[in-house]
Protein backbone atom coordinates (compact mmCIF):
# COMPACT_ATOMS: atom_id res chain seq x y z
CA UNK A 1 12.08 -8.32 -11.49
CA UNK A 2 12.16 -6.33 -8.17
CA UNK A 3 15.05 -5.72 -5.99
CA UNK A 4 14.95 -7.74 -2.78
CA UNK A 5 14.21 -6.51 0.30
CA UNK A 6 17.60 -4.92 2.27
CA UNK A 7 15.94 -4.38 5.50
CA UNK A 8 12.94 -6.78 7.41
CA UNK A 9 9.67 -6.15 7.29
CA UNK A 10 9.02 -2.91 9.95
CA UNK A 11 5.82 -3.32 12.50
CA UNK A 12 4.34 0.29 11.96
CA UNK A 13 0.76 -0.65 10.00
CA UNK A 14 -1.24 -4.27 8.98
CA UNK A 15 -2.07 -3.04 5.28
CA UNK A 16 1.68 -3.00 4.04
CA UNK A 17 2.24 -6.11 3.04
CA UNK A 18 -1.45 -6.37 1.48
CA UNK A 19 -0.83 -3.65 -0.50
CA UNK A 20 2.28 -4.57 -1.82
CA UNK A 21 0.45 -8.09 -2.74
CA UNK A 22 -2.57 -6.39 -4.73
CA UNK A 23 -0.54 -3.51 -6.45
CA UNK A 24 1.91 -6.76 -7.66
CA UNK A 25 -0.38 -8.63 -8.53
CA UNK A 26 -2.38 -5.83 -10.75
CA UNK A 27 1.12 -5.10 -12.11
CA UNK A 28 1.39 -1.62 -10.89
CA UNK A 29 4.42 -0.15 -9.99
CA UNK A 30 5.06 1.76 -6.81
CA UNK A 31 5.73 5.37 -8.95
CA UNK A 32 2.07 4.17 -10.56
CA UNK A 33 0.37 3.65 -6.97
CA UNK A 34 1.65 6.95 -5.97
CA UNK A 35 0.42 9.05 -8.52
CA UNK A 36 -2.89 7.31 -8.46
CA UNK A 37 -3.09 7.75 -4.63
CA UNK A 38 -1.79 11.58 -5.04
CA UNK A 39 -4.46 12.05 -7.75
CA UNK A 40 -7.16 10.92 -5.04
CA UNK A 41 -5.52 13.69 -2.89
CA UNK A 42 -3.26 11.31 -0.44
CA UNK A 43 -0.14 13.17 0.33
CA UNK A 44 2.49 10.67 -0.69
CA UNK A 45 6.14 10.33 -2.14
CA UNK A 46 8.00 7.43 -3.67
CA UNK A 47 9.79 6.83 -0.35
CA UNK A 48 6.82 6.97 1.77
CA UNK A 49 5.11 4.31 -0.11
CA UNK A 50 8.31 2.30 0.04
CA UNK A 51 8.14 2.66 3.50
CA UNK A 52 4.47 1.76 3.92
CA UNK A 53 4.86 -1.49 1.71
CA UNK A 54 7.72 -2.65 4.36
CA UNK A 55 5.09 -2.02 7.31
CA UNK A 56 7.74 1.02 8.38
CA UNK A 57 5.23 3.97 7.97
CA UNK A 58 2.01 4.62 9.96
CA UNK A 59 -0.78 4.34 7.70
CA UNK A 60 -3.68 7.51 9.00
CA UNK A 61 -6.86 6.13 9.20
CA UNK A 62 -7.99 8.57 5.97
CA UNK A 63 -5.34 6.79 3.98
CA UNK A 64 -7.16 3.44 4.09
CA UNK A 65 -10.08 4.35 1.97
CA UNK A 66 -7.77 5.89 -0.39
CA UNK A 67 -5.61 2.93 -0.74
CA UNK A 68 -8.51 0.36 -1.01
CA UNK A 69 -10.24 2.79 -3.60
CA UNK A 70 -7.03 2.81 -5.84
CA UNK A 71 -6.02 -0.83 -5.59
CA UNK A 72 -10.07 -1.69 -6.09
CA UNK A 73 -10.10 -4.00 -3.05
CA UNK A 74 -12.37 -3.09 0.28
CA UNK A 75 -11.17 -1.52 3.61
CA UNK A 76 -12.05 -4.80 5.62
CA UNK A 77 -9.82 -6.54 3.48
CA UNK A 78 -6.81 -3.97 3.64
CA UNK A 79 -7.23 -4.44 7.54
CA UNK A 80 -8.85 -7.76 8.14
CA UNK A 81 -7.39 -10.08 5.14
CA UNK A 82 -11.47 -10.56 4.75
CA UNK A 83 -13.38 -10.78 1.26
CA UNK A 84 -10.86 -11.93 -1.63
CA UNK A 85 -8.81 -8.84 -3.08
């Protein structure tokens, strides 16, 4: 069961919350997502994808590939909500 959120949702990227919905509903954990994102050479802690999943992190545009690569859904979806994850 995951902890519930302490703070609201930030306003620092669009792919946060997306994120957070496709690595849940794969069943990943965050320290999973991390290491699979580090091991396609995105520099990223723990914390930092905490803070990305609550929209209070800038997301670089070379990040987004990255992400959509590891969580096997496309970049239009990550920034559009287009195509089914």
């Amino acid at each position: 069961m995951s902890k519930p959120r302490k703070r609201p949702l930030g306003a620092l990227n669009i792919v946060g919350q997306r994120v957070m919905h496709v690595r849940k509903q794969k069943a990943i954990k965050q320290k999973q997502l991390v290491a699979m994102l580090q091991s396609r050479g995105m520099d990223i802690c723990d914390a930092s994808m905490s803070r990305l999943e609550g929209q209070g992190r800038k997301v670089q545009d070379y990040e987004i590939p990255i992400l959509a690569d590891a969580l096997g859904v496309s970049v239009a979806w990550l920034l559009l909500g287009e195509e089914e994850a």
